[in-house]
PDB file of N, CA and C in Angstrom:
ATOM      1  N   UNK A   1       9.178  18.870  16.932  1.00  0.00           N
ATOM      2  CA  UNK A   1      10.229  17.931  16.610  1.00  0.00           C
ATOM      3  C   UNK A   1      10.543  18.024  15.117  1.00  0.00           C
ATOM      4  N   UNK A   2      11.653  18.273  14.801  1.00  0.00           N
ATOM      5  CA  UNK A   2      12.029  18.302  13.542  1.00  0.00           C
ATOM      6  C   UNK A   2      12.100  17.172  12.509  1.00  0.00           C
ATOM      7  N   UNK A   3      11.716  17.015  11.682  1.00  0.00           N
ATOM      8  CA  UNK A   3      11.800  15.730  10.671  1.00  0.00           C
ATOM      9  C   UNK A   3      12.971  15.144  10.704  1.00  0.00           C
ATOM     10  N   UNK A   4      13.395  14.292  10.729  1.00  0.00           N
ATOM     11  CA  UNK A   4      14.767  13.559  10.133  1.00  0.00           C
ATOM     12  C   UNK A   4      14.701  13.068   8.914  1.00  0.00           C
ATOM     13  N   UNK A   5      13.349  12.914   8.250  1.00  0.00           N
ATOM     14  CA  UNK A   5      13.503  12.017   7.029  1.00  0.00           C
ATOM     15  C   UNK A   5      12.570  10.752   7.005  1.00  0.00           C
ATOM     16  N   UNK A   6      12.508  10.085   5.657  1.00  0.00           N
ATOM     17  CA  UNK A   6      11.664   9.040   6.000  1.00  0.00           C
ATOM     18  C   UNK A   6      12.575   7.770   6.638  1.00  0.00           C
ATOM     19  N   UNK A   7      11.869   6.718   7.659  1.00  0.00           N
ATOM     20  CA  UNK A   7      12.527   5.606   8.016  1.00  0.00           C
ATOM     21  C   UNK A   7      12.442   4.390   7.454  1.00  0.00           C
ATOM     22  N   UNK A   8      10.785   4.841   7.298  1.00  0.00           N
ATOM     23  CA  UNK A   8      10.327   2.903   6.913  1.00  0.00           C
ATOM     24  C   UNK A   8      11.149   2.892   5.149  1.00  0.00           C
ATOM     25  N   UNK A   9      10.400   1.706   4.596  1.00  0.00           N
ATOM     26  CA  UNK A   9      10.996   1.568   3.275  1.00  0.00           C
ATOM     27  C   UNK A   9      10.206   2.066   2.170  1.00  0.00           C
ATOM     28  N   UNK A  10      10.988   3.085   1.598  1.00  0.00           N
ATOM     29  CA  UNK A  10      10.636   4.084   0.490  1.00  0.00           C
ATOM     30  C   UNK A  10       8.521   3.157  -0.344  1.00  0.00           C
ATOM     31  N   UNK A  11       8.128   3.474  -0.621  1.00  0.00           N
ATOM     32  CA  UNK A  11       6.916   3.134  -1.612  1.00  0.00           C
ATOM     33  C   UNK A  11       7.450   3.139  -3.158  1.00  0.00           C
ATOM     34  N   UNK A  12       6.908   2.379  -3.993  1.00  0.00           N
ATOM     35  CA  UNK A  12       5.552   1.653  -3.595  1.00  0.00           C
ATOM     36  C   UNK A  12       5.840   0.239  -2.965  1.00  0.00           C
ATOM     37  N   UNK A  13       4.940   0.313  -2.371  1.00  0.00           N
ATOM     38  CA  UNK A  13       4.407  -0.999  -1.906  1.00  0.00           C
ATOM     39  C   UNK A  13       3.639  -1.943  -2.628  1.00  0.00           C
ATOM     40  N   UNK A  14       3.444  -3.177  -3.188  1.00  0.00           N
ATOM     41  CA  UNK A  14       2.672  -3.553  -3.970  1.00  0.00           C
ATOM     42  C   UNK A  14       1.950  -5.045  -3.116  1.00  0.00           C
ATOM     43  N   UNK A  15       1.023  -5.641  -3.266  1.00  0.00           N
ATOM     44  CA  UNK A  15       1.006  -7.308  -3.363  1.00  0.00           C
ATOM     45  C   UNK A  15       1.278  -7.834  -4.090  1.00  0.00           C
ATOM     46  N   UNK A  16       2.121  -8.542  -3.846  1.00  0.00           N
ATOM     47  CA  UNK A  16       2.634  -9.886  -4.405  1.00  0.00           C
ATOM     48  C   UNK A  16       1.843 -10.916  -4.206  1.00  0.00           C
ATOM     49  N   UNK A  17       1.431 -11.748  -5.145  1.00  0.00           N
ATOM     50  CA  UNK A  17       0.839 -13.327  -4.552  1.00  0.00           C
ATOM     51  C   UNK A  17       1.829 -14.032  -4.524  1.00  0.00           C
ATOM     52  N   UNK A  18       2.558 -14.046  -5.292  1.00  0.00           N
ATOM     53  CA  UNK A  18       3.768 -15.274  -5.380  1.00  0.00           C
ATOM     54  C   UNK A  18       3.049 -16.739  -5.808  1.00  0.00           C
ATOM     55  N   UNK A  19       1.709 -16.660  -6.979  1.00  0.00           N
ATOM     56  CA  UNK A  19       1.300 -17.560  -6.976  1.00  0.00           C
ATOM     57  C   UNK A  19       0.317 -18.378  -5.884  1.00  0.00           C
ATOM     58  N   UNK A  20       0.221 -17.647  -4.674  1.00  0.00           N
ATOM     59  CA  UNK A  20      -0.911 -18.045  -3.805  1.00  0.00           C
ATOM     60  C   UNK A  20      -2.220 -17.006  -3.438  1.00  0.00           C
ATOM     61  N   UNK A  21      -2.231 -15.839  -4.056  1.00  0.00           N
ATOM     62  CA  UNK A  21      -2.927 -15.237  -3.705  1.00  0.00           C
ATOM     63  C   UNK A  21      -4.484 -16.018  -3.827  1.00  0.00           C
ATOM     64  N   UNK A  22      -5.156 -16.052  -3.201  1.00  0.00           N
ATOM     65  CA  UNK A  22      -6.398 -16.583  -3.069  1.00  0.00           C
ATOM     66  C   UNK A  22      -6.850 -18.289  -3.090  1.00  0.00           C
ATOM     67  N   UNK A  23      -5.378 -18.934  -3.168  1.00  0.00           N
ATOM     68  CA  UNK A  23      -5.502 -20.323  -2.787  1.00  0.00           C
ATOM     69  C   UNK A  23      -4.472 -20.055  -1.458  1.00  0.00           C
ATOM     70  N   UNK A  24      -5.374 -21.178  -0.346  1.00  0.00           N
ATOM     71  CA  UNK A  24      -4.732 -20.789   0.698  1.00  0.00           C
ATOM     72  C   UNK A  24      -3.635 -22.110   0.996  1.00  0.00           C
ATOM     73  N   UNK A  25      -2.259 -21.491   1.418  1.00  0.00           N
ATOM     74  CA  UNK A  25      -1.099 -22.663   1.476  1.00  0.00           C
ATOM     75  C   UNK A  25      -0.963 -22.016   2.872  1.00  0.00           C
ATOM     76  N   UNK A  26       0.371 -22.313   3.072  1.00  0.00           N
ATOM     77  CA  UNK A  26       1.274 -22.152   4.527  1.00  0.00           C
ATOM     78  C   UNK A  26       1.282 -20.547   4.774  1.00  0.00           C
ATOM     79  N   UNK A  27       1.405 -19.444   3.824  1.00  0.00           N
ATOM     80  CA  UNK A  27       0.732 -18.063   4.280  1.00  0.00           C
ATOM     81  C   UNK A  27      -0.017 -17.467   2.665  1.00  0.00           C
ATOM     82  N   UNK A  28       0.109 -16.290   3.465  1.00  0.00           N
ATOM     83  CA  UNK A  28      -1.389 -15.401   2.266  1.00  0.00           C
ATOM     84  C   UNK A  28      -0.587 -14.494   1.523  1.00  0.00           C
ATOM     85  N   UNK A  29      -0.793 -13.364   0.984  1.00  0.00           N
ATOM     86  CA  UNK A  29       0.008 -12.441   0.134  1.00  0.00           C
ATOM     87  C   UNK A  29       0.952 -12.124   0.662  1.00  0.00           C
ATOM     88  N   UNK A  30       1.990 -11.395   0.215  1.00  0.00           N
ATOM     89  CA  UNK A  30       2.928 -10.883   0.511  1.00  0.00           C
ATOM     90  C   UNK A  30       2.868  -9.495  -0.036  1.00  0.00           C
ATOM     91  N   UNK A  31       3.330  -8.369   1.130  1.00  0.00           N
ATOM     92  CA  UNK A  31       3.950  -6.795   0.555  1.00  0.00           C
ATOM     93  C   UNK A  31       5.544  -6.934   0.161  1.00  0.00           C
ATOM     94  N   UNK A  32       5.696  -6.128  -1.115  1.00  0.00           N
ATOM     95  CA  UNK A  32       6.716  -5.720  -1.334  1.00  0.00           C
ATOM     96  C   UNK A  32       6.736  -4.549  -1.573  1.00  0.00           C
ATOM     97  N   UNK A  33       8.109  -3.869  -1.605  1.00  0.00           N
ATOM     98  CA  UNK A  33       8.633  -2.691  -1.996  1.00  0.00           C
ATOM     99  C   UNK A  33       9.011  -3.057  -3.085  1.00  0.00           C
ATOM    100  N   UNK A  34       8.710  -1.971  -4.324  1.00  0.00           N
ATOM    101  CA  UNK A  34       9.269  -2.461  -5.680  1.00  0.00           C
ATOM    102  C   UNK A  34      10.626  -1.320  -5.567  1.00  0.00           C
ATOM    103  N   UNK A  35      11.738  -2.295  -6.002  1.00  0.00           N
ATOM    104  CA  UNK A  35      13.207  -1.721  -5.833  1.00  0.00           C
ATOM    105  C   UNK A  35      13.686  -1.677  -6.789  1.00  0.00           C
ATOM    106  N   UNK A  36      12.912  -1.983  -8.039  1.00  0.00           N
ATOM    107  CA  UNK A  36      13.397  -1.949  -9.644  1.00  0.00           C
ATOM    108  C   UNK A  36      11.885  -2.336 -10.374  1.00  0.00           C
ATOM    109  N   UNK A  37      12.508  -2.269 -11.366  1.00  0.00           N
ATOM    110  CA  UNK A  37      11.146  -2.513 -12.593  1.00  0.00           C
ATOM    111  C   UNK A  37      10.806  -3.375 -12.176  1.00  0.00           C
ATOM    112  N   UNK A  38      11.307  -5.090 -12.132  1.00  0.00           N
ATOM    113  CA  UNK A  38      10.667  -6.238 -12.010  1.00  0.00           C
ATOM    114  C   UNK A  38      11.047  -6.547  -9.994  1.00  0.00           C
ATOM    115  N   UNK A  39      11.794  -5.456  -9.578  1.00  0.00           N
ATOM    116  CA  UNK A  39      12.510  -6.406  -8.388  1.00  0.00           C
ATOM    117  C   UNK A  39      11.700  -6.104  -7.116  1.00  0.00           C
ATOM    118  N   UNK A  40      11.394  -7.071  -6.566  1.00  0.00           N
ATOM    119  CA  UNK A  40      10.177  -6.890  -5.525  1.00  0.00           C
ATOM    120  C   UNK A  40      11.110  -7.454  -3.884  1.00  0.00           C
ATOM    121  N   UNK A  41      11.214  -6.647  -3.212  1.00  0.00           N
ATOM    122  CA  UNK A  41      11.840  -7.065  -1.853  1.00  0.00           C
ATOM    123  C   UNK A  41      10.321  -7.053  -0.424  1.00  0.00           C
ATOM    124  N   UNK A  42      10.138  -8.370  -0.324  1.00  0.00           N
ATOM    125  CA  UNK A  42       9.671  -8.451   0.481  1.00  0.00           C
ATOM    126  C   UNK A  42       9.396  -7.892   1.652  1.00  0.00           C
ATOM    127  N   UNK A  43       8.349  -7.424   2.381  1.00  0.00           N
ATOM    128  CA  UNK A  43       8.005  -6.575   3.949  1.00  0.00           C
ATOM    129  C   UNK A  43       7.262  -7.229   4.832  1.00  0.00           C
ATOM    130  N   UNK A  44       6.299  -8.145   4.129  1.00  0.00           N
ATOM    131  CA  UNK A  44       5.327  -8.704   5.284  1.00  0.00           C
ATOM    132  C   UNK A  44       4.814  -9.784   4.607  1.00  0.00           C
ATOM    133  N   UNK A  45       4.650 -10.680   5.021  1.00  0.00           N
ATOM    134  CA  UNK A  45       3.677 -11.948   3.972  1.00  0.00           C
ATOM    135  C   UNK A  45       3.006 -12.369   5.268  1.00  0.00           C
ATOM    136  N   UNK A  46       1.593 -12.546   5.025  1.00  0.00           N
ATOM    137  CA  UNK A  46       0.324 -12.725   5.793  1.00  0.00           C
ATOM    138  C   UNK A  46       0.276 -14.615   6.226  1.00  0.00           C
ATOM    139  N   UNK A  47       0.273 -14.464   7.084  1.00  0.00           N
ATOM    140  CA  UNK A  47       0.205 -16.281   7.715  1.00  0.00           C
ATOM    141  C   UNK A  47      -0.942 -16.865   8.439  1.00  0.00           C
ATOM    142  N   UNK A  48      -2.695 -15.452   8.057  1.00  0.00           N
ATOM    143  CA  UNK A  48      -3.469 -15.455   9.230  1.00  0.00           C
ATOM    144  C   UNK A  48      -4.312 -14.270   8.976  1.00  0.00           C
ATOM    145  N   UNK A  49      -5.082 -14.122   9.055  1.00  0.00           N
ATOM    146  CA  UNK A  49      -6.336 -14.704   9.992  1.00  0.00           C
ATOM    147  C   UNK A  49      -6.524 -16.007   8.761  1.00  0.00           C
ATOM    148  N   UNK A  50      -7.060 -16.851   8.829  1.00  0.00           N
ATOM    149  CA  UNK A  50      -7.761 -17.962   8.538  1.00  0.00           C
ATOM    150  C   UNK A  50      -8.568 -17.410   7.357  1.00  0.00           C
ATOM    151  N   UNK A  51      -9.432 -16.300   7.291  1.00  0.00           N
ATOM    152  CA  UNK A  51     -10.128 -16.243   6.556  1.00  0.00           C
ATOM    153  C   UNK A  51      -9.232 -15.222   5.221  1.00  0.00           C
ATOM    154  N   UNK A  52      -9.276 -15.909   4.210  1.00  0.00           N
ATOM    155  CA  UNK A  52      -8.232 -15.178   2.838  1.00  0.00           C
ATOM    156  C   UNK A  52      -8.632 -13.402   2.993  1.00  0.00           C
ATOM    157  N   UNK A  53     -10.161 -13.406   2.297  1.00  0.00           N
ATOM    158  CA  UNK A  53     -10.625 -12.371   2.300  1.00  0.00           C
ATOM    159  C   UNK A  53     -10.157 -11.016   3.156  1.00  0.00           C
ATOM    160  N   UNK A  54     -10.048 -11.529   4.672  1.00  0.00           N
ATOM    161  CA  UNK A  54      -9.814 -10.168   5.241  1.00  0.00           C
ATOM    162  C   UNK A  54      -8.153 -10.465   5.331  1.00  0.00           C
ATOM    163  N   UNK A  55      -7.221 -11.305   5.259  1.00  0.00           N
ATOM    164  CA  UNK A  55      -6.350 -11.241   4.822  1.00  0.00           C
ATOM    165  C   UNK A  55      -6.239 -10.188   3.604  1.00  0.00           C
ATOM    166  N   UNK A  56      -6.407 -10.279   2.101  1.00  0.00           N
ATOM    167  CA  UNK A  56      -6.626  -9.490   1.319  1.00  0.00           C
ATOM    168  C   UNK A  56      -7.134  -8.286   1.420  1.00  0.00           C
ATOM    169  N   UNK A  57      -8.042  -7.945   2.149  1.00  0.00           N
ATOM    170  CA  UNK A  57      -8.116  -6.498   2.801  1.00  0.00           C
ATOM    171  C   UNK A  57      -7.301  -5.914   3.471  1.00  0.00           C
ATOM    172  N   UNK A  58      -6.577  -6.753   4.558  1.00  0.00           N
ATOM    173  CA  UNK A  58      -5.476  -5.948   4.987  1.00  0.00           C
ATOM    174  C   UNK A  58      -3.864  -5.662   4.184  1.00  0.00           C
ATOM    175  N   UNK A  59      -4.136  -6.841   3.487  1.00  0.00           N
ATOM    176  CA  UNK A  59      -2.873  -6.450   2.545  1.00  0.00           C
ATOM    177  C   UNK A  59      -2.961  -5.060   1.632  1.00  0.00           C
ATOM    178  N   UNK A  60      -4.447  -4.338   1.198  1.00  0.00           N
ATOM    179  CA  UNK A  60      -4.717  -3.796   0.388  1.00  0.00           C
ATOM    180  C   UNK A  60      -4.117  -2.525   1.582  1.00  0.00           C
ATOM    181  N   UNK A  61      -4.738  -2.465   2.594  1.00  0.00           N
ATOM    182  CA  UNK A  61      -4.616  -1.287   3.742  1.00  0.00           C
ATOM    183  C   UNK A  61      -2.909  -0.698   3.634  1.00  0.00           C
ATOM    184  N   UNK A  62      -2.275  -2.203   3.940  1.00  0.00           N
ATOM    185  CA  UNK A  62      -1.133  -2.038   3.854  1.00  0.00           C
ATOM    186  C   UNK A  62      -0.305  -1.645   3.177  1.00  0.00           C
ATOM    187  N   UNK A  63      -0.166  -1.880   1.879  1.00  0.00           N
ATOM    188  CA  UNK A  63       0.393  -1.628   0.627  1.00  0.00           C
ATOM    189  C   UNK A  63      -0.291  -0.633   0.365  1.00  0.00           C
ATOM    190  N   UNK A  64      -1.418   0.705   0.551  1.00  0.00           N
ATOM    191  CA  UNK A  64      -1.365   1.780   0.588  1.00  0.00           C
ATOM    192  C   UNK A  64      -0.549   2.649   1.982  1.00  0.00           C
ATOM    193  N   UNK A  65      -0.204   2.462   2.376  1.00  0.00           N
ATOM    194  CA  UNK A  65       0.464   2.810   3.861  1.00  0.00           C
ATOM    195  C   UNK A  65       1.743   4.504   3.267  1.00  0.00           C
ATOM    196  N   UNK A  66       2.315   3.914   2.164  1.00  0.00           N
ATOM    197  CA  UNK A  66       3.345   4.861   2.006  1.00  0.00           C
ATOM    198  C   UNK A  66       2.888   5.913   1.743  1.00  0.00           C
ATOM    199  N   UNK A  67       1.735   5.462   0.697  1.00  0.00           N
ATOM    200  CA  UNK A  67       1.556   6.852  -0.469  1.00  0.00           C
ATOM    201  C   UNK A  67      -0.138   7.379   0.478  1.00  0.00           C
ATOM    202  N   UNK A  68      -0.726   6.660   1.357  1.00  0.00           N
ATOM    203  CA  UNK A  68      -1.105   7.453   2.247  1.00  0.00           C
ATOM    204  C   UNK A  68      -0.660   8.553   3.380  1.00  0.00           C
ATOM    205  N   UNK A  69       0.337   8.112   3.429  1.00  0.00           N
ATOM    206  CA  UNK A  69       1.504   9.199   4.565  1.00  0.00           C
ATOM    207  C   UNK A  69       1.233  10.372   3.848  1.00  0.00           C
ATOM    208  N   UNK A  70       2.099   9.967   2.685  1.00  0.00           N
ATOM    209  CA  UNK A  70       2.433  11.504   1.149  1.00  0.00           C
ATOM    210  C   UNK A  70       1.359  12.049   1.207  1.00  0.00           C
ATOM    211  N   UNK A  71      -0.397  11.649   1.334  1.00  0.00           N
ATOM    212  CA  UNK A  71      -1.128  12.270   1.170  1.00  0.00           C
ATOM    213  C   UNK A  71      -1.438  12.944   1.762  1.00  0.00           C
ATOM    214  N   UNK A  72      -1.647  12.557   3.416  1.00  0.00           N
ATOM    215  CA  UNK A  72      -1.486  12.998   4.555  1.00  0.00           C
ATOM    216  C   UNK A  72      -0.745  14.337   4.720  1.00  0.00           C
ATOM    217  N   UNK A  73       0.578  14.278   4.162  1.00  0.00           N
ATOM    218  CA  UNK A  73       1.294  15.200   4.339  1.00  0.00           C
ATOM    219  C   UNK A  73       0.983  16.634   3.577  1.00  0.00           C
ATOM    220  N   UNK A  74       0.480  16.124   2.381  1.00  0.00           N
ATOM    221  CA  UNK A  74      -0.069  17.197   1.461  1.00  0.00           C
ATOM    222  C   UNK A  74      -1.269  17.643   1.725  1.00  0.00           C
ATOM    223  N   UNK A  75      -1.911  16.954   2.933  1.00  0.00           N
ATOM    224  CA  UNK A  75      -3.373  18.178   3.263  1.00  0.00           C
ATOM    225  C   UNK A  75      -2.517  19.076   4.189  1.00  0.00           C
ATOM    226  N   UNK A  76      -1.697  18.808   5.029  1.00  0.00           N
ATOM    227  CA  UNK A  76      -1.331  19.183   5.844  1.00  0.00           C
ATOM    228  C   UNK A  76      -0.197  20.836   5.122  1.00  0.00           C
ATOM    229  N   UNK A  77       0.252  20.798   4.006  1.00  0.00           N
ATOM    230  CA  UNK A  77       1.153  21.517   3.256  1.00  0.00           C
ATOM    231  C   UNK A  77      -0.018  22.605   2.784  1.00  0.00           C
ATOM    232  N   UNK A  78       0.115  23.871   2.950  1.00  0.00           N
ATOM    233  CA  UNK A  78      -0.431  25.049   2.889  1.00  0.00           C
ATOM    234  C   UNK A  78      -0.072  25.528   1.343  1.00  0.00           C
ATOM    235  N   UNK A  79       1.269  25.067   1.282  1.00  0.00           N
ATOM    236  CA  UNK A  79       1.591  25.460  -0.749  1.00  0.00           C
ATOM    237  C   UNK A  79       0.739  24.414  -1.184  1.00  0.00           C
ATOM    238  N   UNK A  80      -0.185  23.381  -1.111  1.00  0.00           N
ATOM    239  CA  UNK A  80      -0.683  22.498  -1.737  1.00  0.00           C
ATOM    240  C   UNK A  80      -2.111  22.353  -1.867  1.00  0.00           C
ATOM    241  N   UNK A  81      -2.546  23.076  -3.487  1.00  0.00           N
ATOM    242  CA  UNK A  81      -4.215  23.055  -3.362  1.00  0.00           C
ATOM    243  C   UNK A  81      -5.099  22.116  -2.825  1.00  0.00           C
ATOM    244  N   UNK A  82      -6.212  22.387  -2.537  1.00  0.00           N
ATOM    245  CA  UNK A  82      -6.912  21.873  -1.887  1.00  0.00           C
ATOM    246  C   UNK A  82      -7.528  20.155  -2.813  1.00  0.00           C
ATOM    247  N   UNK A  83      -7.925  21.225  -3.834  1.00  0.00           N
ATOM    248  CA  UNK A  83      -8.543  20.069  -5.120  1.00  0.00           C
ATOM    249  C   UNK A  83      -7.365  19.094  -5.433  1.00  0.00           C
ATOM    250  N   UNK A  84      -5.822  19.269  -5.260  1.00  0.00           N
ATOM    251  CA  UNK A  84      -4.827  18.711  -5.826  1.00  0.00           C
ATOM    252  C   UNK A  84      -5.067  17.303  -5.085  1.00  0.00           C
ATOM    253  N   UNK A  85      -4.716  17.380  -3.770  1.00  0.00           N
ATOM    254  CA  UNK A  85      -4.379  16.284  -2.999  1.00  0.00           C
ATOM    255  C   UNK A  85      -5.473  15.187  -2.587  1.00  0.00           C
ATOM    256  N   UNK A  86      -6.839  16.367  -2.838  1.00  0.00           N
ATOM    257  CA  UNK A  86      -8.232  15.394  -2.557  1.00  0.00           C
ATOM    258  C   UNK A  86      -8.572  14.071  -3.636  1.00  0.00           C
ATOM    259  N   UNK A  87      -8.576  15.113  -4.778  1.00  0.00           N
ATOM    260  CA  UNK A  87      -8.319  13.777  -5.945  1.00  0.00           C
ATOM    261  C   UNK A  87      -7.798  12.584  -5.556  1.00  0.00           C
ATOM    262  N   UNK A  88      -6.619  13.052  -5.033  1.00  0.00           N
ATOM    263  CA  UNK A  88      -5.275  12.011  -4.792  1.00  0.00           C
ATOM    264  C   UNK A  88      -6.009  11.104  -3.781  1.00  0.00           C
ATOM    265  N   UNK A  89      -6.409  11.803  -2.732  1.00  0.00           N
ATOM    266  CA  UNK A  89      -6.885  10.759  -1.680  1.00  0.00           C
ATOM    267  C   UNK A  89      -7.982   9.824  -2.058  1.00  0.00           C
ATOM    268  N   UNK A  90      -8.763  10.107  -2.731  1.00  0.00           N
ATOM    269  CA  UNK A  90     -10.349   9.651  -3.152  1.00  0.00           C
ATOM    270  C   UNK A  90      -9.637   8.463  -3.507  1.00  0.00           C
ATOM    271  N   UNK A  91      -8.792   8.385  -4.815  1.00  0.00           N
ATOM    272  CA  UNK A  91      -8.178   7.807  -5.745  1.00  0.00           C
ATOM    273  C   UNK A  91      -7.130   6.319  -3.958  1.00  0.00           C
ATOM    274  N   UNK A  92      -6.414   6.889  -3.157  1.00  0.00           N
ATOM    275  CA  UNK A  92      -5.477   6.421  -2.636  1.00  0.00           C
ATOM    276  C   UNK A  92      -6.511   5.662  -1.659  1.00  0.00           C
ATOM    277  N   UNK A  93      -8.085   6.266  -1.274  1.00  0.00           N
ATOM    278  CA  UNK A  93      -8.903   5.477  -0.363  1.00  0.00           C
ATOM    279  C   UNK A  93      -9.154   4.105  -1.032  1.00  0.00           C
ATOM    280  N   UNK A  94      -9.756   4.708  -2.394  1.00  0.00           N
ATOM    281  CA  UNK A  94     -10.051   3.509  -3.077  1.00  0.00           C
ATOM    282  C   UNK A  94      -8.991   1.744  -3.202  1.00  0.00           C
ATOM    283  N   UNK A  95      -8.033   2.752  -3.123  1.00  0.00           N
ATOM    284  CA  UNK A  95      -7.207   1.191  -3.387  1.00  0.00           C
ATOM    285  C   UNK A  95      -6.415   0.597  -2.004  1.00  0.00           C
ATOM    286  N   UNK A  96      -6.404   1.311  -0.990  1.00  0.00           N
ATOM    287  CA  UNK A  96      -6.680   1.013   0.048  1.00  0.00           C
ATOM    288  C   UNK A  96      -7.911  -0.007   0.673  1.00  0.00           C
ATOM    289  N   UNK A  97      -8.936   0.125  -0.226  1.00  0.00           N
ATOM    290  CA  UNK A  97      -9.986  -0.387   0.014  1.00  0.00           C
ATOM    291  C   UNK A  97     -10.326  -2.063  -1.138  1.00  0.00           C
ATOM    292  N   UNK A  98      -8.854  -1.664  -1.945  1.00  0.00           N
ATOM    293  CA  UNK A  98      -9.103  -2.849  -2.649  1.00  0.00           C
ATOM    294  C   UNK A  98      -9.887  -2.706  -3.708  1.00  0.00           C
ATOM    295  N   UNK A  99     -10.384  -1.517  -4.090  1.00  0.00           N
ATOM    296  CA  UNK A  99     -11.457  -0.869  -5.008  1.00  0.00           C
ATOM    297  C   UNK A  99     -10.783  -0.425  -6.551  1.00  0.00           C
ATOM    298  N   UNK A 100      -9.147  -0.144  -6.601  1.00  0.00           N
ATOM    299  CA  UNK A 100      -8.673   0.473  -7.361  1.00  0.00           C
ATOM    300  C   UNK A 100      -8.114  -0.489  -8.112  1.00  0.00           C
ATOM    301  N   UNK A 101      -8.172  -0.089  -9.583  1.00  0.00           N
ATOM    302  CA  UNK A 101      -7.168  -0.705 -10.545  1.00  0.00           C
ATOM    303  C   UNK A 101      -5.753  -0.049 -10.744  1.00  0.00           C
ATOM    304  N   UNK A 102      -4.559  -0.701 -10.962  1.00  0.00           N
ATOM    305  CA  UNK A 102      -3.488  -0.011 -10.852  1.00  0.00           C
ATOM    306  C   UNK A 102      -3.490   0.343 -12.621  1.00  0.00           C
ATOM    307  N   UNK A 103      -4.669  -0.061 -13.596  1.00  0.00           N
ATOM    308  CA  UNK A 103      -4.729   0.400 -15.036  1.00  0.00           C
ATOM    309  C   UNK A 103      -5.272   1.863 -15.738  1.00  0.00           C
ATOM    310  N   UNK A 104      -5.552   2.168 -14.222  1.00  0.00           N
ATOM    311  CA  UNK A 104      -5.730   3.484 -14.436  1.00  0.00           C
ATOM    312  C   UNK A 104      -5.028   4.918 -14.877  1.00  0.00           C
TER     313      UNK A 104
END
């Protein structure tokens, strides 16, 4: 099947707290797509599970989602060294995992 292109919405993806991240109100973080320097368009804001924590884990899963694809795609790309893309992943597990600083 031939590619058409990407569908979902371009990366990055970031969390947003919007000021609630880790106090719990009516929902939990929110993903955005950043669509400008400061401009953040909303994708998903968390209303659940009950417990913040794995809320916050899955937001982390999530908001790596794009630039895991890209990575994906680059083991898969034969022009693309081996050492290049592994870095990348180590680096893309980590913050997936909630492990990564974006000050890096």
């Amino acid at each position: 099947m031939k590619d058409t292109g990407t569908r979902h919405t371009p990366g990055p993806w970031v969390i947003h707290d919007g000021g609630r991240f880790g106090v719990w109100h009516s929902g939990g973080p929110s993903i955005c797509a950043m669509t400008g320097p400061s401009l953040c368009q909303p994708l998903v804001e968390f209303v659940g599970p009950a417990d913040i924590k794995q809320c916050e884990a899955n937001a982390h899963l999530m908001a790596s989602a794009p630039e895991l694809l890209e990575i994906l795609k680059k083991a898969l790309d034969p022009n693309v060294s081996r050492g290049m893309w592994v870095e990348q992943a180590t680096d893309l597990i980590a913050k997936a995992e909630g492990k990564w600083s974006q000050k890096r």
